[in-house]
C-alpha atoms as a PDB file:
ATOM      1  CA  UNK A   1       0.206   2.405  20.184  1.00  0.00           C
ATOM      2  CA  UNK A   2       1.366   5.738  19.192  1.00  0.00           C
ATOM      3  CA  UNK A   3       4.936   6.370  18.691  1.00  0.00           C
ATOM      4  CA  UNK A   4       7.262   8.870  20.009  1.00  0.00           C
ATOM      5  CA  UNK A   5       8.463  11.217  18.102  1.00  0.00           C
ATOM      6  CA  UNK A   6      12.493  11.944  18.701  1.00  0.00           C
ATOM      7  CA  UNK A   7      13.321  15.184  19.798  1.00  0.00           C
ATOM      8  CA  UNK A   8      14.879  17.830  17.047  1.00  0.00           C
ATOM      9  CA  UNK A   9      18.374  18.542  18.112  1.00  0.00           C
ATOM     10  CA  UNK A  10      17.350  21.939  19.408  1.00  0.00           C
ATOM     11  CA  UNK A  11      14.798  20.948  21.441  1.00  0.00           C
ATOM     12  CA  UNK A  12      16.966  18.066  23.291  1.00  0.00           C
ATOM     13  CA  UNK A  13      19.743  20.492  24.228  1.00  0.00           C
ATOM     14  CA  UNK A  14      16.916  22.800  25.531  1.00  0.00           C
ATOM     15  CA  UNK A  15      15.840  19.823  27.211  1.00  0.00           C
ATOM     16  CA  UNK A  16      19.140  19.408  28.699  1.00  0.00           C
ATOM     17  CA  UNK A  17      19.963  22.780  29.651  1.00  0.00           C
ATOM     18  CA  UNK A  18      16.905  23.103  31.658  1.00  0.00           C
ATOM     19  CA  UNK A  19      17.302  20.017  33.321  1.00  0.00           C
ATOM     20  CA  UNK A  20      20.969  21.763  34.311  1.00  0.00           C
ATOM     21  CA  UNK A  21      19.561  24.922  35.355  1.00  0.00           C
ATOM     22  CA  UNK A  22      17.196  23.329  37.449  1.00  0.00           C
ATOM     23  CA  UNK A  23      19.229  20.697  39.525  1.00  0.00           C
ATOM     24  CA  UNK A  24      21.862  24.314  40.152  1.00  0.00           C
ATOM     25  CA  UNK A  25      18.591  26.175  41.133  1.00  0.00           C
ATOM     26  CA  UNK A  26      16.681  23.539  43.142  1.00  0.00           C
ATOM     27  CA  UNK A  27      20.084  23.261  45.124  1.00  0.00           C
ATOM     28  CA  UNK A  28      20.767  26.319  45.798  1.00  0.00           C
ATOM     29  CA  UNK A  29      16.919  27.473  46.267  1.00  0.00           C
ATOM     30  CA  UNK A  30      15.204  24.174  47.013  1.00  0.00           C
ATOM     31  CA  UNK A  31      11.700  23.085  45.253  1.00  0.00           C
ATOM     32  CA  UNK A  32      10.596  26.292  45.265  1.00  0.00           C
ATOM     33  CA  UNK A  33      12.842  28.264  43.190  1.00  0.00           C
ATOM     34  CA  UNK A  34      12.304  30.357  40.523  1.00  0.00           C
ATOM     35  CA  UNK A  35      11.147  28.494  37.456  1.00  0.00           C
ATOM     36  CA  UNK A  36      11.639  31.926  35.343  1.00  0.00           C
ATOM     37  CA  UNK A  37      15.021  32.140  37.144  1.00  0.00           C
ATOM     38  CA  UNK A  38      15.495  28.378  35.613  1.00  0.00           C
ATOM     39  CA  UNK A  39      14.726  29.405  32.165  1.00  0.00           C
ATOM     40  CA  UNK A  40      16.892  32.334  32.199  1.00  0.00           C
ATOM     41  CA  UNK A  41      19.945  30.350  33.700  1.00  0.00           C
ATOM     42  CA  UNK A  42      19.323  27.964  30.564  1.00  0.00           C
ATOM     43  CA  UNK A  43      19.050  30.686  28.023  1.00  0.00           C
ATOM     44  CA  UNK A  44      15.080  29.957  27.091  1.00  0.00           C
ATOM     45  CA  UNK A  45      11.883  31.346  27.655  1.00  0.00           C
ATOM     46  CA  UNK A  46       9.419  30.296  29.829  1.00  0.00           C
ATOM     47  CA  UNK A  47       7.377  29.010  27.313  1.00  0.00           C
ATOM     48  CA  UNK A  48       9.469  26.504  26.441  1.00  0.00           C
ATOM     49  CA  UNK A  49      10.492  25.297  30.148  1.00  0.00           C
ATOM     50  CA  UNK A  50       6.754  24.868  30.135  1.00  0.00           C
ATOM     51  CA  UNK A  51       6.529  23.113  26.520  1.00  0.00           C
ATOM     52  CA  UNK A  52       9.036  21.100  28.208  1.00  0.00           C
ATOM     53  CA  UNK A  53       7.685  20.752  31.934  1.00  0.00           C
ATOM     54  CA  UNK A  54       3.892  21.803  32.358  1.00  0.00           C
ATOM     55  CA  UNK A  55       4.376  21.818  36.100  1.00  0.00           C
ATOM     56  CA  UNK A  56       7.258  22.269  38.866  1.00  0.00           C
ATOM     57  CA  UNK A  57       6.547  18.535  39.937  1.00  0.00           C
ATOM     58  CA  UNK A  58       7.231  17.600  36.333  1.00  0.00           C
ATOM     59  CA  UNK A  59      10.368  19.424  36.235  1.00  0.00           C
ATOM     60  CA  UNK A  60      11.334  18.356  39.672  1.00  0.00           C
ATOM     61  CA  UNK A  61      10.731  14.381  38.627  1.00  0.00           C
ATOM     62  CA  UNK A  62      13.036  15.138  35.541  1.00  0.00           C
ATOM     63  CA  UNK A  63      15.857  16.286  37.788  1.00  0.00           C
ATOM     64  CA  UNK A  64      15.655  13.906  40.455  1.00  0.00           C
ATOM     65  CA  UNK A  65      14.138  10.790  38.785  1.00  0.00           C
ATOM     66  CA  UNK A  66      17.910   8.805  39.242  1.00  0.00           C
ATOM     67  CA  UNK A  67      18.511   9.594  42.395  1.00  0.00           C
ATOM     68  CA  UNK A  68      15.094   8.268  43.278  1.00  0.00           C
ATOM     69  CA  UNK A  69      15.705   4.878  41.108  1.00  0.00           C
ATOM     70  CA  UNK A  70      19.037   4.562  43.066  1.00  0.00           C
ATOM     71  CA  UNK A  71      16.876   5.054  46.433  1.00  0.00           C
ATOM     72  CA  UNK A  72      14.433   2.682  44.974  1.00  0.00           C
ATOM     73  CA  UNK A  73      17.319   0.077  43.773  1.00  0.00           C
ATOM     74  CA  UNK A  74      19.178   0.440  47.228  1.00  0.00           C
ATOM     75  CA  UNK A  75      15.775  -1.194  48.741  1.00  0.00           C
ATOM     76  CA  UNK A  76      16.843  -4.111  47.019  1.00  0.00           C
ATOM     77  CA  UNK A  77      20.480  -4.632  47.719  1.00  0.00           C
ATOM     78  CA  UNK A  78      19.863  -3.807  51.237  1.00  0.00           C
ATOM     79  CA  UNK A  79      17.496  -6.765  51.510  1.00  0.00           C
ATOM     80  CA  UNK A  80      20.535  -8.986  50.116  1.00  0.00           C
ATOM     81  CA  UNK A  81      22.979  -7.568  52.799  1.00  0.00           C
ATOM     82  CA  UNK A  82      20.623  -7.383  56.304  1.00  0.00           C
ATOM     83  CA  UNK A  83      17.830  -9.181  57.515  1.00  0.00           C
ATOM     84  CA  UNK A  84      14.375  -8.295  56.595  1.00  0.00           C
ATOM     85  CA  UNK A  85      13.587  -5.751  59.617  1.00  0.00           C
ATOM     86  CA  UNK A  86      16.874  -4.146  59.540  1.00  0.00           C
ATOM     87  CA  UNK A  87      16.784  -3.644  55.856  1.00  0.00           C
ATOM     88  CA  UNK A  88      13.641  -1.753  56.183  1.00  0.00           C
ATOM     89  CA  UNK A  89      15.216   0.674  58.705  1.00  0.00           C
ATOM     90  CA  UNK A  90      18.468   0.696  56.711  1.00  0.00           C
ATOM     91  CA  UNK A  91      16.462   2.026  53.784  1.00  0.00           C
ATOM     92  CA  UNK A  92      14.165   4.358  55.424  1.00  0.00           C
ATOM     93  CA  UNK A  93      17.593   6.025  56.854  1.00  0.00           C
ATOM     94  CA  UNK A  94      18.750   6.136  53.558  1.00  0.00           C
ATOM     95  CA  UNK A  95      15.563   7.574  52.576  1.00  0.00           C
ATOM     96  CA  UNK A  96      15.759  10.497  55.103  1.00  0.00           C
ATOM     97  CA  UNK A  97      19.086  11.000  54.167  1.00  0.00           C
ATOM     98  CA  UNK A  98      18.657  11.761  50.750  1.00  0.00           C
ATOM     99  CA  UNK A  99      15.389  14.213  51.467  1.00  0.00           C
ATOM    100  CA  UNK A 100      17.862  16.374  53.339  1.00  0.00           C
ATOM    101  CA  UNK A 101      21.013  15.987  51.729  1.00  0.00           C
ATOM    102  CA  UNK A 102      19.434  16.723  48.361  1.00  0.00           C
ATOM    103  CA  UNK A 103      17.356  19.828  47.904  1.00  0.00           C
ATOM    104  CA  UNK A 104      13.881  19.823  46.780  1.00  0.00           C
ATOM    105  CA  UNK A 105      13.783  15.995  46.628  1.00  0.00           C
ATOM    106  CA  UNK A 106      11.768  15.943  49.797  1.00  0.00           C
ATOM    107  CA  UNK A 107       9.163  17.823  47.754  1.00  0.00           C
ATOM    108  CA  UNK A 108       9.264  15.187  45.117  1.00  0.00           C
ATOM    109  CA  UNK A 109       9.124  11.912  47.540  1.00  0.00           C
ATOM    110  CA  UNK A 110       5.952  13.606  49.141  1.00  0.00           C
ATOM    111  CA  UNK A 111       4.111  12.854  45.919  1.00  0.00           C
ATOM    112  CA  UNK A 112       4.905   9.677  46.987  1.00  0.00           C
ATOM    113  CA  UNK A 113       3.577   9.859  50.560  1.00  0.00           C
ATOM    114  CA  UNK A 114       0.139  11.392  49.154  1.00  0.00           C
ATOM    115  CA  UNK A 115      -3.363   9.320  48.725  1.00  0.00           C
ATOM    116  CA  UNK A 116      -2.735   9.754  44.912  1.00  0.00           C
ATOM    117  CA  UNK A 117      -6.609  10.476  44.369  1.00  0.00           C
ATOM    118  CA  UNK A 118      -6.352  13.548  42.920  1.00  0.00           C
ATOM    119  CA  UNK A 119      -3.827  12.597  40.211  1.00  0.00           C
ATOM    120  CA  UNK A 120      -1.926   9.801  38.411  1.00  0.00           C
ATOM    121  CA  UNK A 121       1.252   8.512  40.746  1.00  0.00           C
ATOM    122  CA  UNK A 122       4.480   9.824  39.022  1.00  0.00           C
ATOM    123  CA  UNK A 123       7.018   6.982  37.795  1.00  0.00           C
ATOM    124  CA  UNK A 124       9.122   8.538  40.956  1.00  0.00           C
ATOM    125  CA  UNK A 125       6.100   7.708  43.384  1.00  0.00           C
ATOM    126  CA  UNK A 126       5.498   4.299  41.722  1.00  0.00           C
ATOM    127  CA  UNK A 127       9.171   3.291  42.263  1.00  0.00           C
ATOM    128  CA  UNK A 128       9.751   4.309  45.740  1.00  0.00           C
ATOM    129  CA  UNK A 129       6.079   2.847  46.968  1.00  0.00           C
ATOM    130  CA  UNK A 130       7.342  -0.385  44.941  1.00  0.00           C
ATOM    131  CA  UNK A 131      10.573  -0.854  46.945  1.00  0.00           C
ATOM    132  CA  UNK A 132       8.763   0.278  50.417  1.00  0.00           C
ATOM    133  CA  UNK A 133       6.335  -2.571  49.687  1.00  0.00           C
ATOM    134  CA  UNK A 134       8.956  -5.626  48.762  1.00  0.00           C
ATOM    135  CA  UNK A 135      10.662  -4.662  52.063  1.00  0.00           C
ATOM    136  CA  UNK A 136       7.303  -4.203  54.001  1.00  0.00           C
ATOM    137  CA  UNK A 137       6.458  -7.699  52.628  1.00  0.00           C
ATOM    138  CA  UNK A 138       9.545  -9.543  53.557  1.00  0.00           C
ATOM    139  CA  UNK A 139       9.747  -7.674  57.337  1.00  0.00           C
ATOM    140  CA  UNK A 140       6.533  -8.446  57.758  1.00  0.00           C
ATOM    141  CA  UNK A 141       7.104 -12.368  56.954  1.00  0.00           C
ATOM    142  CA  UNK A 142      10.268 -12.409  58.658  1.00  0.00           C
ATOM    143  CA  UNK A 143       7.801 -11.497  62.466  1.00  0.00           C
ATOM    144  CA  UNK A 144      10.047  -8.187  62.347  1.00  0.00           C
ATOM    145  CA  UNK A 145       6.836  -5.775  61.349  1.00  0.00           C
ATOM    146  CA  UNK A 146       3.514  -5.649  62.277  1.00  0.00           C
ATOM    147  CA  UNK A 147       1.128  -7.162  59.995  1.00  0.00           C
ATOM    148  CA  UNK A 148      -0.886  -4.105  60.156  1.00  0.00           C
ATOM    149  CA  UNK A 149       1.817  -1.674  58.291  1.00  0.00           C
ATOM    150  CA  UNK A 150       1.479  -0.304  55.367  1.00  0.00           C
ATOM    151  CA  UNK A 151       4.172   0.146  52.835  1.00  0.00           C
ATOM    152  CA  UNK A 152       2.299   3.938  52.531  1.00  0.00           C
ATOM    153  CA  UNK A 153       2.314   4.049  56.050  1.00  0.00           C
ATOM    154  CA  UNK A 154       6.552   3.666  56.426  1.00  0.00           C
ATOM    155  CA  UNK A 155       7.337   5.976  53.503  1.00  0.00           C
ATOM    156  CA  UNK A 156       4.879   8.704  55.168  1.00  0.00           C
ATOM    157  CA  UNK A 157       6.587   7.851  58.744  1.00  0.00           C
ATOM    158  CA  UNK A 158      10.200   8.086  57.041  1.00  0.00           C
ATOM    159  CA  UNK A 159       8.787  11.671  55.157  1.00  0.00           C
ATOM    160  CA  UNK A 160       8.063  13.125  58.823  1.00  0.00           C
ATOM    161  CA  UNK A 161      11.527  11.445  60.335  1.00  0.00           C
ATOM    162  CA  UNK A 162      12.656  13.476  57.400  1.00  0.00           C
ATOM    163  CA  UNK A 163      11.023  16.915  58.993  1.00  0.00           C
ATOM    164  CA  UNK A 164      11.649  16.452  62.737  1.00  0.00           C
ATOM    165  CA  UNK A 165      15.000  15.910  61.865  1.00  0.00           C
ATOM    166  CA  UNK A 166      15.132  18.872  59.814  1.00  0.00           C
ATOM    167  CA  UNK A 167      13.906  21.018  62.736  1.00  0.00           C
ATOM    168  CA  UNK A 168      17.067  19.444  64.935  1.00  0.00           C
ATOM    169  CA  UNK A 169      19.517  20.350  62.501  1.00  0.00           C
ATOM    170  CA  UNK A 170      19.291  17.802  59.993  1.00  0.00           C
ATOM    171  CA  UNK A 171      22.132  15.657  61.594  1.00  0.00           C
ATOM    172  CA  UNK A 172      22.169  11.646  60.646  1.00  0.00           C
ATOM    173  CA  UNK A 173      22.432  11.082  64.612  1.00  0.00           C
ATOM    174  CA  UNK A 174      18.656  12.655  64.902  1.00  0.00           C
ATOM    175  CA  UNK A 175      17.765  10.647  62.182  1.00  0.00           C
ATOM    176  CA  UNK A 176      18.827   7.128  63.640  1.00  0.00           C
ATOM    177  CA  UNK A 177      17.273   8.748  66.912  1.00  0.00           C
ATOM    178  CA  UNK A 178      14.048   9.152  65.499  1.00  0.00           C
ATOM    179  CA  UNK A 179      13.759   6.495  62.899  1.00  0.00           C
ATOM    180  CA  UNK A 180      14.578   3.650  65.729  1.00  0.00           C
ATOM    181  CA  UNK A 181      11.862   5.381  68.140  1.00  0.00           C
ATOM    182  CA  UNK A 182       9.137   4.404  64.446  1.00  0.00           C
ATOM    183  CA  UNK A 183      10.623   1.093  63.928  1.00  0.00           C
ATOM    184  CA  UNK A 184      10.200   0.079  67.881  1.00  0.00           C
ATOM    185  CA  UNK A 185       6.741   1.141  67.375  1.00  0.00           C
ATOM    186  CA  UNK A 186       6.298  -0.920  64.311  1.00  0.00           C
ATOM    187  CA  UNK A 187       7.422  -4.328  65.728  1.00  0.00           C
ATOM    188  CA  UNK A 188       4.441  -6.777  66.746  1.00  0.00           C
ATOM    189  CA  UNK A 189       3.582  -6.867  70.267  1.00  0.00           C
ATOM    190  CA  UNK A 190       5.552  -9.456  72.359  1.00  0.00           C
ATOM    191  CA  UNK A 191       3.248 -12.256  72.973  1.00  0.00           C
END
């Protein structure tokens, strides 16, 4: 196993200043803003926001990575609070909520929503597809989900609950609209 080298002093506070500059710019801007705008708010060339993030998605994961471990986490002490089926709507709503609220994180929980075959699932990905499955899992034990569901299949749902709600205005009262029209659909038939 190799190790890790630390960071030099220099290079961390780089590190960190970019990381500022970005979460300031993604908000303001969204995932697309500049990423030579980013370096020059941190006081660094491109070359080393690069050395430092080879892509946008890289530099996007960096900024956002705890607010999508506190998504990820919330899966969990939702299922402690609410019953298996409500927990997985509580969660997607959450979900949604954060993709608007927080700029350029919808961008980032689409790599999640992808088929991952053209690249390696980002620790972001892998930690929101893990907390979409536990609570898959459980609904679908719990007769509250059809047995048919993917865990892929809510997060992708919850991504495009994300988008129509967008287009209304982004309001949480579109978002409850539209994510209880999915979860009716996602209940088993009545026998």
């Amino acid at each position: 196993m190799a190790q890790v080298k630390p960071m030099r002093a220099d290079a961390r506070r780089n590190y960190e200043r970019l990381l500022k500059a970005a979460a300031a710019a993604f908000a303001e801007h969204g995932e697309q803003a500049s990423l030579d705008d980013i370096a020059r708010r941190a006081g660094v060339g491109s070359g080393t926001l690069y050395r430092h993030f080879p892509t946008r998605q890289a530099l996007l994961e960096a900024v956002y990575v705890d607010a999508v471990e506190a998504l990820g986490n919330r899966a969990d002490e939702i299922a402690g609070e609410l019953p298996p089926g409500e927990a997985l709507a509580e969660w997607l709503f959450e979900v949604c909520v954060g993709t608007i609220e927080v700029r350029g994180l919808k961008s980032l929980l689409g790599s999640a929503v992808t088929d991952g075959s053209n690249a390696a699932l980002t620790a972001c990905a892998t930690h929101m597809k893990g907390a979409a499955e536990r609570l898959v899992v459980a609904a679908q034990r719990d007769g509250a989900l059809r047995a048919d569901v993917e865990p892929i299949d809510v997060l992708r749902l919850a991504h495009g609950v994300s988008s129509a709600s967008e287009l209304a205005n982004g309001g949480s009262e579109h978002l409850r609209r539209y994510l209880s029209f999915l979860t009716e659909g996602l209940r088993p038939a009545a026998g």
